[in-house]
N, C-alpha and C. Protein backbone atom coordinates (compact mmCIF):
# COMPACT_ATOMS: atom_id res chain seq x y z
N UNK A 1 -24.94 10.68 24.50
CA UNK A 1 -23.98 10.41 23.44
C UNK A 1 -23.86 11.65 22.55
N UNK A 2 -22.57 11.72 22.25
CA UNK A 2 -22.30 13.10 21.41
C UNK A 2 -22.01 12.87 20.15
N UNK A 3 -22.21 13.44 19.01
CA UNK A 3 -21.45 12.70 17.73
C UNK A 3 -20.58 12.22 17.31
N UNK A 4 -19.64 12.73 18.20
CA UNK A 4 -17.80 12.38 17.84
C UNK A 4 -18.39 10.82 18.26
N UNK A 5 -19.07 10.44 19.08
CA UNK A 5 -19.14 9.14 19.84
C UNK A 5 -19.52 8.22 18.87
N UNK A 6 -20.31 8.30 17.78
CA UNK A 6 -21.20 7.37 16.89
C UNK A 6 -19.97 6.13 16.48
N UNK A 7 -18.61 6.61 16.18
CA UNK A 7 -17.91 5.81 15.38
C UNK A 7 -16.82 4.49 16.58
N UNK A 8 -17.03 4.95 17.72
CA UNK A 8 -16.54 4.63 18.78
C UNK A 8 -17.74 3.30 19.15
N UNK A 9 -18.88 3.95 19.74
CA UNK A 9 -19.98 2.73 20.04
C UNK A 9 -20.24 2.05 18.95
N UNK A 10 -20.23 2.51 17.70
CA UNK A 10 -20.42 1.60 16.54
C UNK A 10 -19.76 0.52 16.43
N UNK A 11 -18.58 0.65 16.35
CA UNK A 11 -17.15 -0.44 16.46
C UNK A 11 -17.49 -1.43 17.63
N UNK A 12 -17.83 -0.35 18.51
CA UNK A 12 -18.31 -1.83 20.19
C UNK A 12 -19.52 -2.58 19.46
N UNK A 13 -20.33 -2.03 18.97
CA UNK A 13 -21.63 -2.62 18.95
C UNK A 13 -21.14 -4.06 18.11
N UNK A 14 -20.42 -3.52 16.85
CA UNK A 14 -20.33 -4.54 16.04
C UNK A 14 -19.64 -5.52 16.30
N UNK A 15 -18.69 -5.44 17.40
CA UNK A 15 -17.40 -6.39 17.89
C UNK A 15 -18.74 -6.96 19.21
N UNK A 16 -19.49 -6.87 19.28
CA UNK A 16 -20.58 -7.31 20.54
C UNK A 16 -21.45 -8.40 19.71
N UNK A 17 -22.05 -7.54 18.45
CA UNK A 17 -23.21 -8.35 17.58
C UNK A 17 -22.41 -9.71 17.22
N UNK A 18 -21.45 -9.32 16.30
CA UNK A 18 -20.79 -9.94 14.95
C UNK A 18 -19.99 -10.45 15.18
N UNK A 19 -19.12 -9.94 16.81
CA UNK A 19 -17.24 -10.84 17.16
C UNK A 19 -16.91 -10.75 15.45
N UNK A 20 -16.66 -9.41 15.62
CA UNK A 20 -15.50 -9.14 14.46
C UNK A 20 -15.60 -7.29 14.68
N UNK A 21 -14.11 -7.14 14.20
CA UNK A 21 -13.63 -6.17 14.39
C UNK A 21 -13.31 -5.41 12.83
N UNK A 22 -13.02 -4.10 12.89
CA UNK A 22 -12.62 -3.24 11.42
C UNK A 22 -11.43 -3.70 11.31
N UNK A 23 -10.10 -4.40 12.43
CA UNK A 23 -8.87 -4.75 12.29
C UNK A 23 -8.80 -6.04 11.45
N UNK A 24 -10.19 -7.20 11.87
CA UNK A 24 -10.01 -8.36 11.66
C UNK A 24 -10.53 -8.26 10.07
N UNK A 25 -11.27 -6.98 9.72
CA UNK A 25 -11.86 -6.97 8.28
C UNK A 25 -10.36 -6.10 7.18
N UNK A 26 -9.45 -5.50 7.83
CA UNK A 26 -8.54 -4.86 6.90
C UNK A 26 -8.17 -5.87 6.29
N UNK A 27 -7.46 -7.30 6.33
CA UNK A 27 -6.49 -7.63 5.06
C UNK A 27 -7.44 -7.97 3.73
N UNK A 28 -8.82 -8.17 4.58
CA UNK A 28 -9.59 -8.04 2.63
C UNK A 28 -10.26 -6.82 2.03
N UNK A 29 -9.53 -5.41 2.79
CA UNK A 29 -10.12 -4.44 2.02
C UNK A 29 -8.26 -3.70 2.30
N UNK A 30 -7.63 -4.37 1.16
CA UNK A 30 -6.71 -3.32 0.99
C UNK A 30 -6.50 -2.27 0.07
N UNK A 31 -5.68 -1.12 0.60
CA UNK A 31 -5.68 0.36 0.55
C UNK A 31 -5.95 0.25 -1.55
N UNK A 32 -5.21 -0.06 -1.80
CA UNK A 32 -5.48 0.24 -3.64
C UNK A 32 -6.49 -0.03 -4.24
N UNK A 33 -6.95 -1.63 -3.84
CA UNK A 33 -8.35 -2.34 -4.50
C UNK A 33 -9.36 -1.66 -3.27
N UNK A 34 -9.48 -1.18 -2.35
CA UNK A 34 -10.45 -0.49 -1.60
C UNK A 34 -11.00 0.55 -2.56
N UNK A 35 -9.90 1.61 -2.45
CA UNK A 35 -9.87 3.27 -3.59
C UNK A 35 -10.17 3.18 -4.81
N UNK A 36 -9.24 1.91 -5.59
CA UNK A 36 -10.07 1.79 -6.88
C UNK A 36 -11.16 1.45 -7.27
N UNK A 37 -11.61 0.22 -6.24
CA UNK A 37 -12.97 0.26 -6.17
C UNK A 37 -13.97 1.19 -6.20
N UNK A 38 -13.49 2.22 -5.34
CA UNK A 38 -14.43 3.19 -5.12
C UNK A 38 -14.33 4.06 -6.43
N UNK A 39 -13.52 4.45 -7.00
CA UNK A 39 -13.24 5.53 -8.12
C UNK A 39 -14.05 5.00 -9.23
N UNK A 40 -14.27 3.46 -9.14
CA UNK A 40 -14.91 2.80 -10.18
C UNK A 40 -16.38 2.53 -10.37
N UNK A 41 -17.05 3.04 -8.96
CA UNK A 41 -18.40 3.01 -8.61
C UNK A 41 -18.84 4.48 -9.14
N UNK A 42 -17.81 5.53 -8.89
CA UNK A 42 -17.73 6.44 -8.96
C UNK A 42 -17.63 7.18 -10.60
N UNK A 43 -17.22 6.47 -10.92
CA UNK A 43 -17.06 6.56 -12.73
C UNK A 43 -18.45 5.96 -13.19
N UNK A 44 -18.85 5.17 -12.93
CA UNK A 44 -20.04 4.37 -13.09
C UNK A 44 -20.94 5.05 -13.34
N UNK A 45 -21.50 5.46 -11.79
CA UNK A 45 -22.12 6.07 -11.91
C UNK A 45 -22.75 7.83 -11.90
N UNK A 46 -21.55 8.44 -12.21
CA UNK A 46 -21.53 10.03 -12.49
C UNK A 46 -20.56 10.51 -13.50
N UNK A 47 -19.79 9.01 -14.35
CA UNK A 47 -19.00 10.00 -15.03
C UNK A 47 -17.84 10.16 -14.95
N UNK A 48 -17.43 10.46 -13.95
CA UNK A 48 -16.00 11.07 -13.03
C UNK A 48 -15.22 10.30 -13.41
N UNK A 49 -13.86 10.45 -13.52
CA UNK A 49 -12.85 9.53 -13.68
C UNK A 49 -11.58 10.36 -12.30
N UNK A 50 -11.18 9.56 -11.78
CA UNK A 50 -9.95 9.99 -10.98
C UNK A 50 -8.75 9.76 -11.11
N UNK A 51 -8.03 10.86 -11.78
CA UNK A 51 -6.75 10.02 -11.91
C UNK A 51 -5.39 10.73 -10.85
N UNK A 52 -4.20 9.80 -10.57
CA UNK A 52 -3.51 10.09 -9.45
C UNK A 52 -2.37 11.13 -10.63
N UNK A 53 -2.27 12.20 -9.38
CA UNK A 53 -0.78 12.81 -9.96
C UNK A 53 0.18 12.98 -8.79
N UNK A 54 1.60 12.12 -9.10
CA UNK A 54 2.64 12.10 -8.24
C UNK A 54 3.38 13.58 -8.46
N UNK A 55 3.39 14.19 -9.16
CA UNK A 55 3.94 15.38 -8.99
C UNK A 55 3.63 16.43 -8.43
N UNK A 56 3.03 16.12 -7.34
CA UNK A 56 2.04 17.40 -6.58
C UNK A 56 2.70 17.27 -5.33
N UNK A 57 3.33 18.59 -4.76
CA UNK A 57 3.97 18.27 -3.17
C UNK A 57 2.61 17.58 -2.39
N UNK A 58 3.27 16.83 -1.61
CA UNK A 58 2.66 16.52 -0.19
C UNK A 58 2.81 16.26 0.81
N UNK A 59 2.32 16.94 1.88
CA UNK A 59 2.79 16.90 3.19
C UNK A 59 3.19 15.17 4.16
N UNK A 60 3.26 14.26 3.69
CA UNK A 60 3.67 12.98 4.14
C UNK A 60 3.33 11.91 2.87
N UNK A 61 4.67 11.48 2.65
CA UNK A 61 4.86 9.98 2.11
C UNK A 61 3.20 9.23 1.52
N UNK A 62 2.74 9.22 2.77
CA UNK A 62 1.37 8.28 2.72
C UNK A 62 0.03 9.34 1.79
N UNK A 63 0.34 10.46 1.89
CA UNK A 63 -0.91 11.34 1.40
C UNK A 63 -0.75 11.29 -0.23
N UNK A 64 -1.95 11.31 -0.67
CA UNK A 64 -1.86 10.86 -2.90
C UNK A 64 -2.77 12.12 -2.85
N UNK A 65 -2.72 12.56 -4.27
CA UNK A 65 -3.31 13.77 -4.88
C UNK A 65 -4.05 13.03 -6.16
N UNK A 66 -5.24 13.64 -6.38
CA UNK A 66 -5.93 13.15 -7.32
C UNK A 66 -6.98 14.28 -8.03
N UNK A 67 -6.89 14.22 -9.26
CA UNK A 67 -7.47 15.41 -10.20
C UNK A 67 -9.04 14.24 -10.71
N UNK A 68 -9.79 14.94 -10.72
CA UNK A 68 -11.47 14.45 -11.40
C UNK A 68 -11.54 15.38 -12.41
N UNK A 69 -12.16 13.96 -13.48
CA UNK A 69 -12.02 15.07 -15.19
C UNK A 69 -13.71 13.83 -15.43
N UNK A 70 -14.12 15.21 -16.10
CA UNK A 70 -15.78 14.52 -16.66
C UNK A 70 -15.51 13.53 -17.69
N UNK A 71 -16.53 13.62 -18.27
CA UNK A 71 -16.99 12.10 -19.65
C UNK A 71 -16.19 12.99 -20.24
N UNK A 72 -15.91 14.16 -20.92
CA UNK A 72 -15.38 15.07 -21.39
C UNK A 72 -14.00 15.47 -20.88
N UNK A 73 -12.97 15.20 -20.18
CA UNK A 73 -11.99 14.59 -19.96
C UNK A 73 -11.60 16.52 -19.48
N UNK A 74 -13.00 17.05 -19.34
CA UNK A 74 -12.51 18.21 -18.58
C UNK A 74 -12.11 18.02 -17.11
N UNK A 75 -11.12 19.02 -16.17
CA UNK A 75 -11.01 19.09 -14.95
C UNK A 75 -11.83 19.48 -13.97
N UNK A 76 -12.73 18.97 -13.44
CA UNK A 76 -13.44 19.52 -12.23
C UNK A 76 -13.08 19.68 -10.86
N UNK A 77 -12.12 18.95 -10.17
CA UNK A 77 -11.84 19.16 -9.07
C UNK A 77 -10.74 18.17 -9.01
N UNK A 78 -9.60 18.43 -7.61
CA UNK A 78 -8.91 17.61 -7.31
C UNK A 78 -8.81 17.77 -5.64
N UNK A 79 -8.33 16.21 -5.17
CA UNK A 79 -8.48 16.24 -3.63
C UNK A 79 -6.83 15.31 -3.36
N UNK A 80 -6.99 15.54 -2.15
CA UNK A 80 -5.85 14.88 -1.16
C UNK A 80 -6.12 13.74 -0.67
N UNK A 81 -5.53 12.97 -0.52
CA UNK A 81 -6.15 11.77 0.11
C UNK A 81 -5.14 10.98 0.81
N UNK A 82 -5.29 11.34 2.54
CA UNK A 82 -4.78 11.29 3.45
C UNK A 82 -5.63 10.44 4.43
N UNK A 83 -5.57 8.60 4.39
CA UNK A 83 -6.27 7.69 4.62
C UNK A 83 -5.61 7.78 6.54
N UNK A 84 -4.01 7.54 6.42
CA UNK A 84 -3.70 6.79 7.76
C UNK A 84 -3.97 7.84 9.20
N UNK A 85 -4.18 7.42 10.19
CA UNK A 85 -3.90 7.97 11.63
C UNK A 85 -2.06 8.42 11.64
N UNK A 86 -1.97 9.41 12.42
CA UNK A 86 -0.41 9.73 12.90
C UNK A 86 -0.33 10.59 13.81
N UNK A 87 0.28 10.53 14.17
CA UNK A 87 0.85 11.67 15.45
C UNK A 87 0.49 12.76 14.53
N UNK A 88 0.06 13.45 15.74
CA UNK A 88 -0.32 15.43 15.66
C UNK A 88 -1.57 15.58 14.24
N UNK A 89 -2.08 14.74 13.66
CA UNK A 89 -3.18 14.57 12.76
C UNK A 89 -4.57 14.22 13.40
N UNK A 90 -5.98 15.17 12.93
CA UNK A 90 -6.74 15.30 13.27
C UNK A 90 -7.58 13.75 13.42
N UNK A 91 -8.05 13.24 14.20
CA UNK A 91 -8.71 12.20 14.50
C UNK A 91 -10.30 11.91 13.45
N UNK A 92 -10.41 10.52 13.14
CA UNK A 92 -11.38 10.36 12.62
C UNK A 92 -11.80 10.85 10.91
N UNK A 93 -12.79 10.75 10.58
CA UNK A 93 -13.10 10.73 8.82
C UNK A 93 -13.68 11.99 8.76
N UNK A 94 -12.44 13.14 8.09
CA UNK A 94 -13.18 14.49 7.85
C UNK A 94 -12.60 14.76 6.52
N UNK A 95 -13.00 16.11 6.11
CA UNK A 95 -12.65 17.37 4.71
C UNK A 95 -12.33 18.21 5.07
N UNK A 96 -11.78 18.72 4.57
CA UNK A 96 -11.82 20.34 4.32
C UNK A 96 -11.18 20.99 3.02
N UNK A 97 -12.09 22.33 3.26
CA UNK A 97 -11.38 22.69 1.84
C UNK A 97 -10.32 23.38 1.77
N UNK A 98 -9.64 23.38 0.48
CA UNK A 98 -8.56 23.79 0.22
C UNK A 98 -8.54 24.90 -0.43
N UNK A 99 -9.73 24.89 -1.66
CA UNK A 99 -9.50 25.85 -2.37
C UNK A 99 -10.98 25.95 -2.56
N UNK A 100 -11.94 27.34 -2.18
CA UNK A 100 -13.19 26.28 -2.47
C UNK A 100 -13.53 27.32 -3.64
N UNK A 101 -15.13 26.58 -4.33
CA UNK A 101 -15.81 26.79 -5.89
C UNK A 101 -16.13 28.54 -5.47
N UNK A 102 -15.34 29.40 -6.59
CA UNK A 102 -15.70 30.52 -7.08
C UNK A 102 -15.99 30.30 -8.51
N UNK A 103 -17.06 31.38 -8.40
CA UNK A 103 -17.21 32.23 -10.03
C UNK A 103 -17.11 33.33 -10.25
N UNK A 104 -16.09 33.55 -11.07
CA UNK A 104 -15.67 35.69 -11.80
C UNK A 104 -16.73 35.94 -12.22
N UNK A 105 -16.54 37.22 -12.18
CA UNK A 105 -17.69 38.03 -13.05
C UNK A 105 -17.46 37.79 -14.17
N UNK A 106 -16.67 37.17 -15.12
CA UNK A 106 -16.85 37.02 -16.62
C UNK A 106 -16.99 36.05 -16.86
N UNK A 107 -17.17 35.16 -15.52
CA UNK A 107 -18.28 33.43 -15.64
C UNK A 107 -17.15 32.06 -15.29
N UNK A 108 -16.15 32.59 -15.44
CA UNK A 108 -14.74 32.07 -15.11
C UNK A 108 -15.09 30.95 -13.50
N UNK A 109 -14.61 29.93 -13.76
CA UNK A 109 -15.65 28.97 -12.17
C UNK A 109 -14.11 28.45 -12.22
N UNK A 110 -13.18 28.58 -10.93
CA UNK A 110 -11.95 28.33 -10.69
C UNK A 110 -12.59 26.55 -9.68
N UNK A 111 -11.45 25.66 -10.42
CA UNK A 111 -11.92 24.05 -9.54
C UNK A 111 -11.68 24.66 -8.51
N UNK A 112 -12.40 22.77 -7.92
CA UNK A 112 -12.19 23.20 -5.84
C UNK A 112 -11.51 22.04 -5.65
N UNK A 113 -10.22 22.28 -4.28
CA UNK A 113 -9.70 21.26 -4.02
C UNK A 113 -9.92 20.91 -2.70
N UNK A 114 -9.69 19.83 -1.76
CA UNK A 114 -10.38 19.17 -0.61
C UNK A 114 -9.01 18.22 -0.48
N UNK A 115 -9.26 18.14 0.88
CA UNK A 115 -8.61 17.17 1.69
C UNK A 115 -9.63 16.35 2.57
N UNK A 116 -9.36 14.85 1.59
CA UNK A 116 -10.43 13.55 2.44
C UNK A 116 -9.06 12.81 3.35
């Protein structure tokens, strides 16, 4: 077994153990109360707040942009968030960066942005 494989036998295993599927579990984890959920675990416990900005190009309809600002309502980072499968799009749950963490020589730390 290779790694790409883990998420493939996982799904069998659980549709083997449990007779239930990730299809038969989507209509009670939908896309908004899923994310907000998470942003809210996420605030909880580090702080972070995520908030969405529609004015940011993006490469498909379905992809949201989101800026993270501390307890201090400073900017630390912002990401992409590109949930669905589609034609000619990379398979499976990855990142990458967009813009990644520098620091100037006069201490200057430019955010980092990511695509989840």
């Amino acid at each position: 077994m290779q790694p790409w494989d883990i998420a493939y036998y996982s799904e069998k295993q659980k549709q083997h153990l449990y007779s239930i599927s990730d299809e038969q579990l989507r209509p009670y984890f939908p896309e908004n109360k899923a994310v907000n959920g998470l942003f809210e675990v996420v605030k909880r416990i580090y702080g972070i707040t995520a908030k969405e900005r529609k004015d940011v190009d993006v490469w498909h309809p379905d992809v949201r942009f989101f800026e993270l600002y501390d307890e201090n309502n400073e900017l630390r980072g912002s990401f992409y968030l590109d949930l669905y499968a589609r034609e000619n799009k990379r398979g499976g749950a990855w990142m990458d960066d967009c813009v990644g963490q520098m620091r100037k020589a006069d201490g200057f730390a430019a955010k980092t942005g990511r695509v989840i």
